[in-house]
N, C-alpha and C. Protein backbone atom coordinates (compact mmCIF):
# COMPACT_ATOMS: atom_id res chain seq x y z
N UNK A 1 -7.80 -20.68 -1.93
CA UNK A 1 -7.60 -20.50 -3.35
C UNK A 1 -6.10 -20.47 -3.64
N UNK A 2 -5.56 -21.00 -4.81
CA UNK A 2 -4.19 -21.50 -4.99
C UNK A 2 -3.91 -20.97 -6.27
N UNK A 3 -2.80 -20.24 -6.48
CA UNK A 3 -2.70 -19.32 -7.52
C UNK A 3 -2.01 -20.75 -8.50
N UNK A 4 -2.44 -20.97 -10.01
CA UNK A 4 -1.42 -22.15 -10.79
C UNK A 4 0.05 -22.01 -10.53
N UNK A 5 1.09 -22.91 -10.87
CA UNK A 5 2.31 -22.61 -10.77
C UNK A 5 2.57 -22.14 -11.61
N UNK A 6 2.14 -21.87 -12.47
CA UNK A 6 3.20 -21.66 -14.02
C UNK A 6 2.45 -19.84 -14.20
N UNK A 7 1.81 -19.63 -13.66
CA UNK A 7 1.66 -17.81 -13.41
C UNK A 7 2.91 -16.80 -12.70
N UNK A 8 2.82 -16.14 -13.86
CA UNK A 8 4.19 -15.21 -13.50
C UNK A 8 3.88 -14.03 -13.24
N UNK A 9 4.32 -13.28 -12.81
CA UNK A 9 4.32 -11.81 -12.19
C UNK A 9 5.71 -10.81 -12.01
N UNK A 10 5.38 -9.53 -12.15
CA UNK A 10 6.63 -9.14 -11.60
C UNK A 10 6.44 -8.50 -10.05
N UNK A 11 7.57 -8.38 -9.60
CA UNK A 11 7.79 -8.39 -8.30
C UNK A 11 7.48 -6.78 -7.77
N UNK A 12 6.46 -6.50 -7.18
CA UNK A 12 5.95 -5.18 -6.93
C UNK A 12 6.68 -4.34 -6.52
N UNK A 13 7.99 -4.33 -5.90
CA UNK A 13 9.02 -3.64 -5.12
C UNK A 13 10.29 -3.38 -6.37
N UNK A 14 10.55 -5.07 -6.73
CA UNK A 14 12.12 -4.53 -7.67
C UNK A 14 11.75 -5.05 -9.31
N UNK A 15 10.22 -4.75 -9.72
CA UNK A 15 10.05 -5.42 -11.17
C UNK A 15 10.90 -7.08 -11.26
N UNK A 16 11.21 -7.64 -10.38
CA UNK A 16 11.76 -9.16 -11.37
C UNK A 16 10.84 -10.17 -11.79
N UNK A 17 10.88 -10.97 -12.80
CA UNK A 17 9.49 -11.76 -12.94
C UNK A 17 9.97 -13.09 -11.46
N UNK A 18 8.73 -12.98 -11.60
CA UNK A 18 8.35 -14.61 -10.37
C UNK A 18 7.26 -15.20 -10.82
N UNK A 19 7.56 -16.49 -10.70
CA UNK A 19 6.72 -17.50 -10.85
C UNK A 19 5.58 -17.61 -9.18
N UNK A 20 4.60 -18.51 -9.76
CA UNK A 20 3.73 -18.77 -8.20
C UNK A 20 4.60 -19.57 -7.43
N UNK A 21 4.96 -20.62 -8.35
CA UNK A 21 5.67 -21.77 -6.95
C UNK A 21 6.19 -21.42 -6.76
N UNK A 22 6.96 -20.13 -6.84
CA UNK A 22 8.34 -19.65 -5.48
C UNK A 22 7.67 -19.37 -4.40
N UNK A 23 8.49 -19.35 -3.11
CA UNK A 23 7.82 -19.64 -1.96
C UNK A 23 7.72 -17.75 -1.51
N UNK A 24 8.17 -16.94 -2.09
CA UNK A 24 8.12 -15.67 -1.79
C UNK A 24 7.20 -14.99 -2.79
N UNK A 25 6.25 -15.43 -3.30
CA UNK A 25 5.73 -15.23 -4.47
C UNK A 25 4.19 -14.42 -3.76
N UNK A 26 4.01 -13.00 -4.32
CA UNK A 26 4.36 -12.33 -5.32
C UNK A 26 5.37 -11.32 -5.19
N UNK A 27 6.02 -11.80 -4.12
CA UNK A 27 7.96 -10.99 -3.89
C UNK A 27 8.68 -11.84 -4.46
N UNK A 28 9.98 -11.55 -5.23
CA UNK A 28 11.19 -12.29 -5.52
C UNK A 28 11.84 -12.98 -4.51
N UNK A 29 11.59 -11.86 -2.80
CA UNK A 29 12.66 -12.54 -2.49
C UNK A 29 12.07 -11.62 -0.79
N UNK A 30 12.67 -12.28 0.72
CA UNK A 30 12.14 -11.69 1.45
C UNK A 30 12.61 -10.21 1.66
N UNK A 31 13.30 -10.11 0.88
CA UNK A 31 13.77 -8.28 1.05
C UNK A 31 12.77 -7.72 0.63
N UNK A 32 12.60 -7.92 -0.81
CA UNK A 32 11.39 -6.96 -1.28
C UNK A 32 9.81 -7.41 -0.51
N UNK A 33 9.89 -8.20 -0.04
CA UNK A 33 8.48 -8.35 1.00
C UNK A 33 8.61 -7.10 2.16
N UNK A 34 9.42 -7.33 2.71
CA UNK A 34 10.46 -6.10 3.93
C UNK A 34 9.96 -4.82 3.48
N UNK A 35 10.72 -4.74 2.45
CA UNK A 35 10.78 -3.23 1.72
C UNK A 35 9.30 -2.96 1.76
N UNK A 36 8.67 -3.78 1.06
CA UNK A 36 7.16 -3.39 0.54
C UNK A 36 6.32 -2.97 2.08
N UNK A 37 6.78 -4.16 3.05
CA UNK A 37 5.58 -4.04 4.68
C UNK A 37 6.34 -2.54 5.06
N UNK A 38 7.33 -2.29 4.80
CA UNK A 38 8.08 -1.15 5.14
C UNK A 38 7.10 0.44 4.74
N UNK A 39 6.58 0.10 3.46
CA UNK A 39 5.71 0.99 2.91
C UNK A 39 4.85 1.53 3.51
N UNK A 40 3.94 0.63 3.96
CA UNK A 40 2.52 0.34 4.37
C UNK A 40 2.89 0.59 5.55
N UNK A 41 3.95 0.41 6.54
CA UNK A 41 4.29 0.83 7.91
C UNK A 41 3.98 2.28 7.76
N UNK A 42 5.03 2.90 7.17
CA UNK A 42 6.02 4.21 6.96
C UNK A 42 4.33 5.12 6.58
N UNK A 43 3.68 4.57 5.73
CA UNK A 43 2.42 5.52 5.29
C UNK A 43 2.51 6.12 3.99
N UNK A 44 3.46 5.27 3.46
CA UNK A 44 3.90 5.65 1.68
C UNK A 44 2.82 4.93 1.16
N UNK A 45 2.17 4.20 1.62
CA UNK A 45 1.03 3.46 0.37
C UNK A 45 -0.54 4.24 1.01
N UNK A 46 -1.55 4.23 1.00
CA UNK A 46 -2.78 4.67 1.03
C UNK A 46 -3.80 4.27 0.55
N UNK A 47 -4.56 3.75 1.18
CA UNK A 47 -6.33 3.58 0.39
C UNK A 47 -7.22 4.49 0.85
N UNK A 48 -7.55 5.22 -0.27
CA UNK A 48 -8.26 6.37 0.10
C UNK A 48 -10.08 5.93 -0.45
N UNK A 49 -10.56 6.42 0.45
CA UNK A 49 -12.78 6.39 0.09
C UNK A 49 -13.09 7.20 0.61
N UNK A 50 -14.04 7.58 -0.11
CA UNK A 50 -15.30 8.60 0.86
C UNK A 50 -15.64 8.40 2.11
N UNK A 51 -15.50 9.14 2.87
CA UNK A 51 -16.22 9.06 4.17
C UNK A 51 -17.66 9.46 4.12
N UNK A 52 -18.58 8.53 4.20
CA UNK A 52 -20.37 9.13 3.93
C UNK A 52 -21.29 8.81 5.55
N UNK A 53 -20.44 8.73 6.27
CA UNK A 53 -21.02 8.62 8.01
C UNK A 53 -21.04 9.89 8.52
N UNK A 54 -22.05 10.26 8.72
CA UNK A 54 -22.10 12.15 8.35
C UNK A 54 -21.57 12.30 10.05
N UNK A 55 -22.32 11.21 11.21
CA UNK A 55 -20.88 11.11 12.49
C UNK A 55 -19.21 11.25 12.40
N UNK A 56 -18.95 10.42 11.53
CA UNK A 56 -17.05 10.70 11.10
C UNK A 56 -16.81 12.27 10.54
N UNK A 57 -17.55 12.55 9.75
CA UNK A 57 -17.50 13.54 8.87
C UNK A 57 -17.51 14.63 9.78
N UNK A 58 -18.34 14.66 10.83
CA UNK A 58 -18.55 16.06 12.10
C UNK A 58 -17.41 16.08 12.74
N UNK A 59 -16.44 14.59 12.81
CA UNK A 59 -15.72 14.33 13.69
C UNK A 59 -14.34 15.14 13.23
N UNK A 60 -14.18 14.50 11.58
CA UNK A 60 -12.97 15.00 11.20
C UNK A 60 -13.14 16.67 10.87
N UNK A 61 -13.96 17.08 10.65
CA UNK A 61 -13.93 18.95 10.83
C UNK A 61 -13.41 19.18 11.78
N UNK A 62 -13.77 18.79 13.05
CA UNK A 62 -13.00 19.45 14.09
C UNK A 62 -11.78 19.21 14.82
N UNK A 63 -11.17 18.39 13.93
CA UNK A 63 -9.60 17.82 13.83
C UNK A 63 -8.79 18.65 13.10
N UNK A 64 -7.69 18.83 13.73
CA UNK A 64 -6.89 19.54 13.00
C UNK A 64 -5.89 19.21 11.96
N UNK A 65 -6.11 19.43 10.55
CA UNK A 65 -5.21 18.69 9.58
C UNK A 65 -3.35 18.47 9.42
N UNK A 66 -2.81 17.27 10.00
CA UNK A 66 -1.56 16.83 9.97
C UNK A 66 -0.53 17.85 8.21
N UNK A 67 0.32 18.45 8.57
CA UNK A 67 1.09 18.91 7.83
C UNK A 67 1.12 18.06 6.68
N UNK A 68 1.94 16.86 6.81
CA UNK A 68 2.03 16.03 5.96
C UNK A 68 0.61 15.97 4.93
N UNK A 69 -0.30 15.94 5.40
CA UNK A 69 -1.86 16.31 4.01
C UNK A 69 -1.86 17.18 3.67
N UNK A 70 -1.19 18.27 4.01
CA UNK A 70 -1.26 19.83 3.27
C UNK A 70 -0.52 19.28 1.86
N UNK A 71 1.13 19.12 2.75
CA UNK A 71 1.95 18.67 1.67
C UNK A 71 1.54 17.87 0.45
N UNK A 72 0.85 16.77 0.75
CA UNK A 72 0.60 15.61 -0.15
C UNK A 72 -0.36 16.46 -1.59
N UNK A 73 -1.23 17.34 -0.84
CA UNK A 73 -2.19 17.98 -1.76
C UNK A 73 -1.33 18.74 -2.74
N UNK A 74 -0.07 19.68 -2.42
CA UNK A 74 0.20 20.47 -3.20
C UNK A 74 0.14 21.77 -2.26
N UNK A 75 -0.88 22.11 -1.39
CA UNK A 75 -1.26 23.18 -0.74
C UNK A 75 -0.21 23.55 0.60
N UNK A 76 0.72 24.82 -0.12
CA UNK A 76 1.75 25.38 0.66
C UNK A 76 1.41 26.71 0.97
């Protein structure tokens, strides 16, 4: 599937508009591609769902919760 050329966007990392036919498209440019995989490395981005596998669910009770999720919640 081939996005048209003449569709514009802005650039998810530094807001600039981009067109499709740029070859870094839907980044401006390969920095903000960088920056962005940088995210998703680092653990700044997240997709969060229900866990409903009542196996996972037994599993993660008896795991002990990483600091960093206290933090994220608010709960100090």
């Amino acid at each position: 599937m081939s996005t048209p050329p003449n569709r514009a966007l802005r650039c998810p990392t530094c807001r600039t508009l981009v067109t499709a036919g740029e070859g870094n498209f839907p980044f401006c440019s390969d920095r903000c591609r960088l920056i962005d995989l940088g995210k998703w490395a680092s653990g700044a981005y997240r997709i969060s769902s229900p866990i409903l596998d009542p196996d996972v669910l037994e599993g993660l009770e008896n795991t002990p919760r990483r600091q960093e999720d206290d933090d994220d919640r608010g709960d100090r």
